[in-house]
N, C-alpha and C. Protein backbone atom coordinates (compact mmCIF):
# COMPACT_ATOMS: atom_id res chain seq x y z
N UNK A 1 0.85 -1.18 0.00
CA UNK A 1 0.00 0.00 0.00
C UNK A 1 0.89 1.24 0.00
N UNK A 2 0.49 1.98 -0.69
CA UNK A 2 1.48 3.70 -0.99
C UNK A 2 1.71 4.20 0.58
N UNK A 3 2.09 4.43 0.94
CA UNK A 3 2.90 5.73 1.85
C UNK A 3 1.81 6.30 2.09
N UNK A 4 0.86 7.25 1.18
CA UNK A 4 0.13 8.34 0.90
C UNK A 4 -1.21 7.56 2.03
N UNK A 5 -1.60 6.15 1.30
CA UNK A 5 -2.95 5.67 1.53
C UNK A 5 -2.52 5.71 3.20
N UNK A 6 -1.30 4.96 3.75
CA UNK A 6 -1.14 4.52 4.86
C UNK A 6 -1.49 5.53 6.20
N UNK A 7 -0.44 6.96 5.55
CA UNK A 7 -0.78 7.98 6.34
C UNK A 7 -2.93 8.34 6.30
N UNK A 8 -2.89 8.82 5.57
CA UNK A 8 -4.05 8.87 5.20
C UNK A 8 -5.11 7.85 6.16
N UNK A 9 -4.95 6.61 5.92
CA UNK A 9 -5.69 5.73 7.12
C UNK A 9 -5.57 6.25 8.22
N UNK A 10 -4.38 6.40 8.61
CA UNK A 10 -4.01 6.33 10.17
C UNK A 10 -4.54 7.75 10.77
N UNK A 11 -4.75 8.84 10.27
CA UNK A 11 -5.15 10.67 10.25
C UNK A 11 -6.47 9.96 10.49
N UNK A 12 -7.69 9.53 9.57
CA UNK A 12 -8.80 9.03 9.59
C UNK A 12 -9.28 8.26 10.66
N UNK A 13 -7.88 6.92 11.41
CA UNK A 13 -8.55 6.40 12.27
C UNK A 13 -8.71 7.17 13.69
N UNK A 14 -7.86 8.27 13.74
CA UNK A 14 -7.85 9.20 14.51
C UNK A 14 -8.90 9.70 15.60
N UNK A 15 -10.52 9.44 14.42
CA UNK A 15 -10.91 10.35 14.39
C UNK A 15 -12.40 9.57 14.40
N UNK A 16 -12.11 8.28 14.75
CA UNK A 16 -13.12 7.33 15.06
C UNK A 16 -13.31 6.75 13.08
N UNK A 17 -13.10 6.98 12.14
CA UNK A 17 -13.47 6.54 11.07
C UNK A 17 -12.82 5.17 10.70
N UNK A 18 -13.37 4.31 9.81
CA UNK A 18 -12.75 2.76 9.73
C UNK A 18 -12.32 3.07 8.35
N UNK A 19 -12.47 3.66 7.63
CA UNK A 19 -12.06 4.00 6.24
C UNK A 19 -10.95 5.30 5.75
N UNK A 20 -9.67 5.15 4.66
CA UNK A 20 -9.17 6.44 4.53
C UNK A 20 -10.09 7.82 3.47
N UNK A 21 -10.95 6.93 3.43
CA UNK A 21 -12.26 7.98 2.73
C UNK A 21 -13.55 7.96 3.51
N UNK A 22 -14.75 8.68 3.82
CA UNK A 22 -15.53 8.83 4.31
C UNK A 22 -16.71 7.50 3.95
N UNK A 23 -17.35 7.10 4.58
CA UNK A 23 -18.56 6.48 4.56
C UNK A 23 -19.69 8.17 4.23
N UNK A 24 -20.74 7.50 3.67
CA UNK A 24 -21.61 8.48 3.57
C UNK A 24 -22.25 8.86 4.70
N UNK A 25 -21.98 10.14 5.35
CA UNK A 25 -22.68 10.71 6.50
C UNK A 25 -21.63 10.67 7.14
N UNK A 26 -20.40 10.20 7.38
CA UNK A 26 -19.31 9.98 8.21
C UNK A 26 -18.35 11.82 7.81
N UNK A 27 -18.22 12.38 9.00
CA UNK A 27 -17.49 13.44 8.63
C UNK A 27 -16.48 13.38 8.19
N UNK A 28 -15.67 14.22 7.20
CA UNK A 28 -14.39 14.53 6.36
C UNK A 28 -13.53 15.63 7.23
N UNK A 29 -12.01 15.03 7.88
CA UNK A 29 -11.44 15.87 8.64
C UNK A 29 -10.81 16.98 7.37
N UNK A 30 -10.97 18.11 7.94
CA UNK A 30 -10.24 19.01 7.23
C UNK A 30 -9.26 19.91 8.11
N UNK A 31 -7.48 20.48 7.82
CA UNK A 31 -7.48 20.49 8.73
C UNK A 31 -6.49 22.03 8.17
N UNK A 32 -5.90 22.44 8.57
CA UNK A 32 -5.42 24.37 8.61
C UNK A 32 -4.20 24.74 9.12
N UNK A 33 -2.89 24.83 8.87
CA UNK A 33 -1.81 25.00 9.41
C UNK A 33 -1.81 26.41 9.16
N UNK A 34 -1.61 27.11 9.87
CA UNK A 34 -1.20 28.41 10.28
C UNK A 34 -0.18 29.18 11.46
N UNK A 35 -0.41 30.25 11.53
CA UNK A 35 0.36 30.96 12.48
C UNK A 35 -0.14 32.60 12.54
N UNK A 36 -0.48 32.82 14.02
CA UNK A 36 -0.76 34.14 13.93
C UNK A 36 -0.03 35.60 13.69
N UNK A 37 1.50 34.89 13.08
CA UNK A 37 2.63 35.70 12.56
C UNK A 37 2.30 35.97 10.84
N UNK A 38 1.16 35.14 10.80
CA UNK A 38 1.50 35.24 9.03
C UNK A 38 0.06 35.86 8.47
N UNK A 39 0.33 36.47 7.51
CA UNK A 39 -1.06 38.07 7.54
C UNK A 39 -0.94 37.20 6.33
N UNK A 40 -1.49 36.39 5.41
CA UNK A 40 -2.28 35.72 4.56
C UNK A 40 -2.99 34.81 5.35
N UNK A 41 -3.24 34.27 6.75
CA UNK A 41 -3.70 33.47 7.06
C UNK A 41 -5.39 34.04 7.60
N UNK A 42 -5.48 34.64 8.27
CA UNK A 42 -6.76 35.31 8.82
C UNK A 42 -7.73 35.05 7.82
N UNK A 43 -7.64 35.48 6.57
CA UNK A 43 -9.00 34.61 5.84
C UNK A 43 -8.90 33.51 5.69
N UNK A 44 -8.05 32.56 5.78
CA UNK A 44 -7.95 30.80 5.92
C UNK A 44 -8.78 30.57 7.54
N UNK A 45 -8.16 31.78 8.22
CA UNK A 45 -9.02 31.17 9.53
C UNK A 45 -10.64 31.48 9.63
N UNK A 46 -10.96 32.25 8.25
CA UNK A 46 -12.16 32.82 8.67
C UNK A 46 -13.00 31.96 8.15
N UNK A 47 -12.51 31.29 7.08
CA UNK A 47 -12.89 30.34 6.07
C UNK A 47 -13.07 29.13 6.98
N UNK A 48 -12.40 28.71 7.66
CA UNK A 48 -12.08 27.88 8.55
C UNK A 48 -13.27 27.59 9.68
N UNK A 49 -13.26 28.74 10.30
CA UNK A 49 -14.55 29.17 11.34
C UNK A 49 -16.33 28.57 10.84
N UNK A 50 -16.07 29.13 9.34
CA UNK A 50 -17.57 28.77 8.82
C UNK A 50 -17.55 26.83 8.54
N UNK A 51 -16.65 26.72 8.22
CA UNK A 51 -16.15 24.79 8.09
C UNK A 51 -16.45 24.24 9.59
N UNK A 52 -16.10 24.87 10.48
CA UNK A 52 -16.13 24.40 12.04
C UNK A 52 -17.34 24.11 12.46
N UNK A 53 -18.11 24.92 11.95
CA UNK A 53 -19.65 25.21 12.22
C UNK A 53 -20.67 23.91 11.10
N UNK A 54 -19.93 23.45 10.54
CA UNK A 54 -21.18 22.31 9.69
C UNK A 54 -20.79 20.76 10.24
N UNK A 55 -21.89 20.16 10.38
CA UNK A 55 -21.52 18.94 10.98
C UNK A 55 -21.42 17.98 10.37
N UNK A 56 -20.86 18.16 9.16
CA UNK A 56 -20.39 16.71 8.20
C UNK A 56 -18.96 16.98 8.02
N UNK A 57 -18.28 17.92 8.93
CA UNK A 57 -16.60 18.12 8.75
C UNK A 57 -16.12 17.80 10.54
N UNK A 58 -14.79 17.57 10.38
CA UNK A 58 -13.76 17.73 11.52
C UNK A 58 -12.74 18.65 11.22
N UNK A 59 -12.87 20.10 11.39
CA UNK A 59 -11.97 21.15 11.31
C UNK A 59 -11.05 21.19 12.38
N UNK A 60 -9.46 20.99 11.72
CA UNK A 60 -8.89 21.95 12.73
C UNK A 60 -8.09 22.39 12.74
N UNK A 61 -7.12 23.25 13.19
CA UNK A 61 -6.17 24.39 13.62
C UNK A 61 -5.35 23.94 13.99
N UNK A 62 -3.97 24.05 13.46
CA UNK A 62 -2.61 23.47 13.95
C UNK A 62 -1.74 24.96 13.13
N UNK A 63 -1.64 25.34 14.88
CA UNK A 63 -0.64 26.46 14.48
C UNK A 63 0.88 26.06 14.58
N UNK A 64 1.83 26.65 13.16
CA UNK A 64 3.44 25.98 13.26
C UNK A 64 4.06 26.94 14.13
N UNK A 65 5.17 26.33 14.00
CA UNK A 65 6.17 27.22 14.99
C UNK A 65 7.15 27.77 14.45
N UNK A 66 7.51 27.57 12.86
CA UNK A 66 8.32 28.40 12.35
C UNK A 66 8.66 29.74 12.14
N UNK A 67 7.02 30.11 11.83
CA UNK A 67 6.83 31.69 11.93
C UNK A 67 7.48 32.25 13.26
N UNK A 68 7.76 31.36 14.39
CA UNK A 68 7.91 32.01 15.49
C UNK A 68 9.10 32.53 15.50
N UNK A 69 10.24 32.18 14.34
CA UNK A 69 11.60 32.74 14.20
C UNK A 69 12.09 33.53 13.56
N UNK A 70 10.81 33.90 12.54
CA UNK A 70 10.86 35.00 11.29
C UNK A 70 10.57 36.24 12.07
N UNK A 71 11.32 37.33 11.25
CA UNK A 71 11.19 39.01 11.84
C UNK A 71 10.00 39.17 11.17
N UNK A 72 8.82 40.14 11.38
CA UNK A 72 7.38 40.14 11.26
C UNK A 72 7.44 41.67 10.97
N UNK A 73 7.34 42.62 9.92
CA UNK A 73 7.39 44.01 10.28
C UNK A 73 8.39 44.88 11.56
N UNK A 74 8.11 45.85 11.82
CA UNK A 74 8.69 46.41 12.40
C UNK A 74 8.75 46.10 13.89
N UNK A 75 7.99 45.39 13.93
CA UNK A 75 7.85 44.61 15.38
C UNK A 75 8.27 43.83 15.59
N UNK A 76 9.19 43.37 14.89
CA UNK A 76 10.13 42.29 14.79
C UNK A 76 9.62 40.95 14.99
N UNK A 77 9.78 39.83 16.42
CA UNK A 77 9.38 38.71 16.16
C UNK A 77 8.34 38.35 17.11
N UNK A 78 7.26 38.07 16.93
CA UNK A 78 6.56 37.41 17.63
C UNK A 78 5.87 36.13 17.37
N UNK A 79 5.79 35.20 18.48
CA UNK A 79 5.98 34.10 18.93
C UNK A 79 4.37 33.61 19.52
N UNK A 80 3.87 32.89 18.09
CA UNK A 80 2.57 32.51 18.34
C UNK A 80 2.48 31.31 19.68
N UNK A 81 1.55 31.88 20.47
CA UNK A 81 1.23 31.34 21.72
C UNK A 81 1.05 29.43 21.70
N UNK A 82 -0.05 29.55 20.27
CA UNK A 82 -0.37 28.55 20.33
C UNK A 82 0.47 27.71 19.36
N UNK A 83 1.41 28.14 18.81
CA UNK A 83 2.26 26.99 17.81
C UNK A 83 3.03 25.94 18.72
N UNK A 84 3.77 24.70 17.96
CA UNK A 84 3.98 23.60 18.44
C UNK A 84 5.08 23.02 17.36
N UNK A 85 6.46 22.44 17.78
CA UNK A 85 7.25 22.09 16.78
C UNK A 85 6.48 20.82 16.32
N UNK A 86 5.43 20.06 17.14
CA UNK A 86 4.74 19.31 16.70
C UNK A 86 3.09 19.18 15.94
N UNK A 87 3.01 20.16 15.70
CA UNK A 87 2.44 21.02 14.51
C UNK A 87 2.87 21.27 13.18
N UNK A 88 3.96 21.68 13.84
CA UNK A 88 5.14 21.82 12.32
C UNK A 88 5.30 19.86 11.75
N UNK A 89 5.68 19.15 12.73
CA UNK A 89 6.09 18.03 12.19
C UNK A 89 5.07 17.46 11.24
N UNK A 90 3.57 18.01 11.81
CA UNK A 90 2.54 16.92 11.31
C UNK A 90 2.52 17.62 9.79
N UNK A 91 2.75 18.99 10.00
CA UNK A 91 2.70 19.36 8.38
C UNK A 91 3.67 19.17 7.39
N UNK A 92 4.85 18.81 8.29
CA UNK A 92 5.80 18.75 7.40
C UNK A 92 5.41 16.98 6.89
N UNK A 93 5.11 16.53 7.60
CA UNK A 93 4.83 15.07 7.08
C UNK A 93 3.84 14.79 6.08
N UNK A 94 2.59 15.43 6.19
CA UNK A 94 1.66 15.27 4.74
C UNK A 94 2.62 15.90 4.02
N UNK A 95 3.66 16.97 3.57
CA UNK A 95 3.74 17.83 2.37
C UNK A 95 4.65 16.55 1.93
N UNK A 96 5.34 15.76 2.47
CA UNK A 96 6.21 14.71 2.21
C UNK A 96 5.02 13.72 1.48
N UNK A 97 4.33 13.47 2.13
CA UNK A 97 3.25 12.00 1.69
C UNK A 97 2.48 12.86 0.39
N UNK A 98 1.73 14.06 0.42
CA UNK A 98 1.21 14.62 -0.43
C UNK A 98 2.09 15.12 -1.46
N UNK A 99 2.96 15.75 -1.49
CA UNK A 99 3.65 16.35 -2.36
C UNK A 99 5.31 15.89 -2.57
N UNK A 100 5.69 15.03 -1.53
CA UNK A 100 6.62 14.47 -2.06
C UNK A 100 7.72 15.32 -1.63
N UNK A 101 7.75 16.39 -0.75
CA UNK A 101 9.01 16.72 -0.21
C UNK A 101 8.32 17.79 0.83
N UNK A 102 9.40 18.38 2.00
CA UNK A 102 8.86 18.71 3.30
C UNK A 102 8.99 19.92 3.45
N UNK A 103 8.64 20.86 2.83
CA UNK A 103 8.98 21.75 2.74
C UNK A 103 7.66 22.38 3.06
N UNK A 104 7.05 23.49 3.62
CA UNK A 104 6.12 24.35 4.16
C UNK A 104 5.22 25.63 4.10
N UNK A 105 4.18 25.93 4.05
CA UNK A 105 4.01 27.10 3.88
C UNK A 105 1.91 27.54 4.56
N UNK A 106 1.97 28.83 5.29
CA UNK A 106 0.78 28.60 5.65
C UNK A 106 0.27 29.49 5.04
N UNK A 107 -1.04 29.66 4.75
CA UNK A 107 -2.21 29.08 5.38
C UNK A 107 -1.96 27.75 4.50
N UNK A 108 -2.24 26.62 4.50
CA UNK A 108 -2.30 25.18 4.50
C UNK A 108 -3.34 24.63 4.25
N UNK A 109 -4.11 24.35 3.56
CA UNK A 109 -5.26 23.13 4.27
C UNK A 109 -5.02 21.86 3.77
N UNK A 110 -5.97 20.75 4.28
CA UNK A 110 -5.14 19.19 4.11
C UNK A 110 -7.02 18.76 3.98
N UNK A 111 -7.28 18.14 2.97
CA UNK A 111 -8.44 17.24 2.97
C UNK A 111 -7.93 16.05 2.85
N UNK A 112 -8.72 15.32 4.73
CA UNK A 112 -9.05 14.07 4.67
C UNK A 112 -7.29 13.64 4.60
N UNK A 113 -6.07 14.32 4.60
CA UNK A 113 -4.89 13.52 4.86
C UNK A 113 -4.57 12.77 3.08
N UNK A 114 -5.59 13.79 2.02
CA UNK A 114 -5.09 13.23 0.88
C UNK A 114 -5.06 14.56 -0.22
N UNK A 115 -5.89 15.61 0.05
CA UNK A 115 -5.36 16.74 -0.80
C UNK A 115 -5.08 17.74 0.40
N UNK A 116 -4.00 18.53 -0.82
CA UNK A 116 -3.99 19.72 -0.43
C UNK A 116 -3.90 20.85 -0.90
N UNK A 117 -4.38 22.28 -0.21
CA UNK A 117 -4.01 23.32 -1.11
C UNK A 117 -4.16 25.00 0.01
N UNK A 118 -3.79 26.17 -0.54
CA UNK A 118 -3.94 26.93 -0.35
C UNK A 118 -5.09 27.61 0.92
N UNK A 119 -4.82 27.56 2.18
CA UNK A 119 -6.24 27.71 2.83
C UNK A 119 -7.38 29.02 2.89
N UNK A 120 -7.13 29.40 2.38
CA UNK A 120 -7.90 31.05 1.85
C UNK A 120 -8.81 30.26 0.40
N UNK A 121 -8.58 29.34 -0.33
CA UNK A 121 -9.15 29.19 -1.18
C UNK A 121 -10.21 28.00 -1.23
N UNK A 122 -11.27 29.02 -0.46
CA UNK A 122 -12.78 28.22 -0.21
C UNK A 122 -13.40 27.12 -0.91
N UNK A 123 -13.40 27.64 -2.54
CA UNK A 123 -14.33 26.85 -3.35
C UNK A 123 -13.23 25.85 -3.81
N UNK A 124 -12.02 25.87 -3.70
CA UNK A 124 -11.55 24.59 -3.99
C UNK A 124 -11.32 23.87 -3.09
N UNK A 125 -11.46 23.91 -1.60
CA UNK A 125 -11.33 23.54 -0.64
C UNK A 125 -13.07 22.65 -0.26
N UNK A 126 -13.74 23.11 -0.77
CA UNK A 126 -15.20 22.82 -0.75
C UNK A 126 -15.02 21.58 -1.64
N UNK A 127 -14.44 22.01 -2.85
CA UNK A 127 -14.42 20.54 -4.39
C UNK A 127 -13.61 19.66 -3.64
N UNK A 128 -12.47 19.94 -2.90
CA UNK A 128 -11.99 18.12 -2.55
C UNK A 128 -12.53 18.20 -1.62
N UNK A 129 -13.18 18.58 -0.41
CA UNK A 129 -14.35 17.68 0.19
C UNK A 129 -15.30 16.93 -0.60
N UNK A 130 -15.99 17.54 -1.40
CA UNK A 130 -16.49 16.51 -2.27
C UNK A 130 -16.35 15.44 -3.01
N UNK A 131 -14.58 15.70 -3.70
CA UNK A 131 -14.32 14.45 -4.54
C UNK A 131 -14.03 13.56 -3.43
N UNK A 132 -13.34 14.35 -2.11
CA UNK A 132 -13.28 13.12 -1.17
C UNK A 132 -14.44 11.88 -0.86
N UNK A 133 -15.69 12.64 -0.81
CA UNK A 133 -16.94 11.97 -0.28
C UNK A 133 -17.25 10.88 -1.57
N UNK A 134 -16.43 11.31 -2.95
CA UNK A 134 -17.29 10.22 -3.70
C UNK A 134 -15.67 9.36 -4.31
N UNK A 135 -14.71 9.25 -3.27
CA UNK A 135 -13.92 8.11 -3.28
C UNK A 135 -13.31 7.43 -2.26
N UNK A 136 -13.71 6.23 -3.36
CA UNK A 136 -13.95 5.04 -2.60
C UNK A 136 -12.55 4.78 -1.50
N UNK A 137 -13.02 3.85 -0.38
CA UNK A 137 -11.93 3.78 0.94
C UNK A 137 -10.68 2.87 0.26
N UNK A 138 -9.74 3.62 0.52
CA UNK A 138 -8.26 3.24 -0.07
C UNK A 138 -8.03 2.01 1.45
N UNK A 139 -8.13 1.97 2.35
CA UNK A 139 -7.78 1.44 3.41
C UNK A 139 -8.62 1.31 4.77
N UNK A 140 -8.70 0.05 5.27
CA UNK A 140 -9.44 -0.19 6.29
C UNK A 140 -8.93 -0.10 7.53
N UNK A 141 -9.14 0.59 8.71
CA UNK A 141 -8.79 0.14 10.00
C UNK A 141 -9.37 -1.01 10.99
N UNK A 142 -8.86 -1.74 11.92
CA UNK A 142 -9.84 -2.98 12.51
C UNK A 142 -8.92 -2.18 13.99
N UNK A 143 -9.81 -1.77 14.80
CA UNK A 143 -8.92 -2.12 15.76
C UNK A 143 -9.86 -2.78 17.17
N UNK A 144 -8.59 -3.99 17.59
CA UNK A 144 -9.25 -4.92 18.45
C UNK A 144 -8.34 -5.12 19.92
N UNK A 145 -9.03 -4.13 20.75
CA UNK A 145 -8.24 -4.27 21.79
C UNK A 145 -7.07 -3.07 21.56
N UNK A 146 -6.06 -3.70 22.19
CA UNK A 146 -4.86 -2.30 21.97
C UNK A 146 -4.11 -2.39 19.89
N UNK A 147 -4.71 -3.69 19.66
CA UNK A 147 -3.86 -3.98 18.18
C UNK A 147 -4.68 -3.04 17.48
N UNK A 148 -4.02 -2.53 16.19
CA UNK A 148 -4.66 -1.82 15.39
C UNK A 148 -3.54 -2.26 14.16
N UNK A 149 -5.10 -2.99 12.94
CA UNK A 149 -4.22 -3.51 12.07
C UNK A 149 -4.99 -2.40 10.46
N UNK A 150 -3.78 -2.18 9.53
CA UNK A 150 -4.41 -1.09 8.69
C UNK A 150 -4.30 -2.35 7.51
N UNK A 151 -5.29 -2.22 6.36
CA UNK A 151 -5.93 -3.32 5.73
C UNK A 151 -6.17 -2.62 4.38
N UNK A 152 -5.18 -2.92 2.89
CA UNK A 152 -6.12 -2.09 1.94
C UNK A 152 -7.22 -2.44 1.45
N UNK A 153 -7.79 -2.17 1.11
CA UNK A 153 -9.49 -1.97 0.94
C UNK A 153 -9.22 -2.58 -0.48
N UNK A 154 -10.25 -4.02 -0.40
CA UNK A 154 -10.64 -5.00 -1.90
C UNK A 154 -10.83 -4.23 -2.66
């Protein structure tokens, strides 16, 4: 099984789902790397806010910590409260599985742990929720007890 599908399962089982694609009615995690150092992000978060609010998604917010080392205007550096070098890791790891090298940039968004793109950009962010919902589960989770075995999907 690809790299891509594996991660992808494992983000999904996260999150109570048995599939790396949605069952119908089963919510689609979507998720937002940012930083409150970076002034393209605020409409990703605003965009974000209205996603939070519908109940066929799992939105969420993972602020990085890189921004926290960059000079910011004249105010030099400030150091988002809520970032996490393990924030950073999780993004740096889809851009590896998704795109094939680790390299970074926010606003971010991640559908479902299999696309990604630009997080300010609503209506395409809306289309792979959708193509997500109408493909089929790349991979199964079983988990029994503490084992958790990942299974590709017949």
């Amino acid at each position: 099984m690809p790299k891509r599908a594996l991660f992808a399962a494992a983000i999904a089982g996260m999150f109570g789902s048995a599939d790396a694609a949605p069952a119908p009615g089963d919510p689609v995690l979507v998720e937002l790397f940012t930083s409150q150092s970076c002034s393209s992000c605020p409409p990703s978060e605003a965009n974000f806010r209205k996603l939070a609010a519908r109940t066929d998604l799992v939105a969420l917010e993972w602020h990085v910590d890189y921004w926290d080392r960059l000079s910011v205007g004249a105010a030099g550096r400030w150091k988002d409260p809520f970032s996490s070098a393990a924030h950073t890791a999780r993004q740096r790891a889809y851009n590896e599985a998704l795109r094939g090298k680790s390299g970074v940039y926010t606003p971010q968004a991640v559908i479902a742990g299999q696309h990604e793109t630009v997080g300010s950009h609503a209506d395409e962010i809306n289309a792979l929720i959708d193509r997500q919902r109408r493909t089929p589960p790349q991979a199964h989770l079983v988990v029994d007890g503490d084992a958790l075995t990942i299974a590709a999907a017949p």
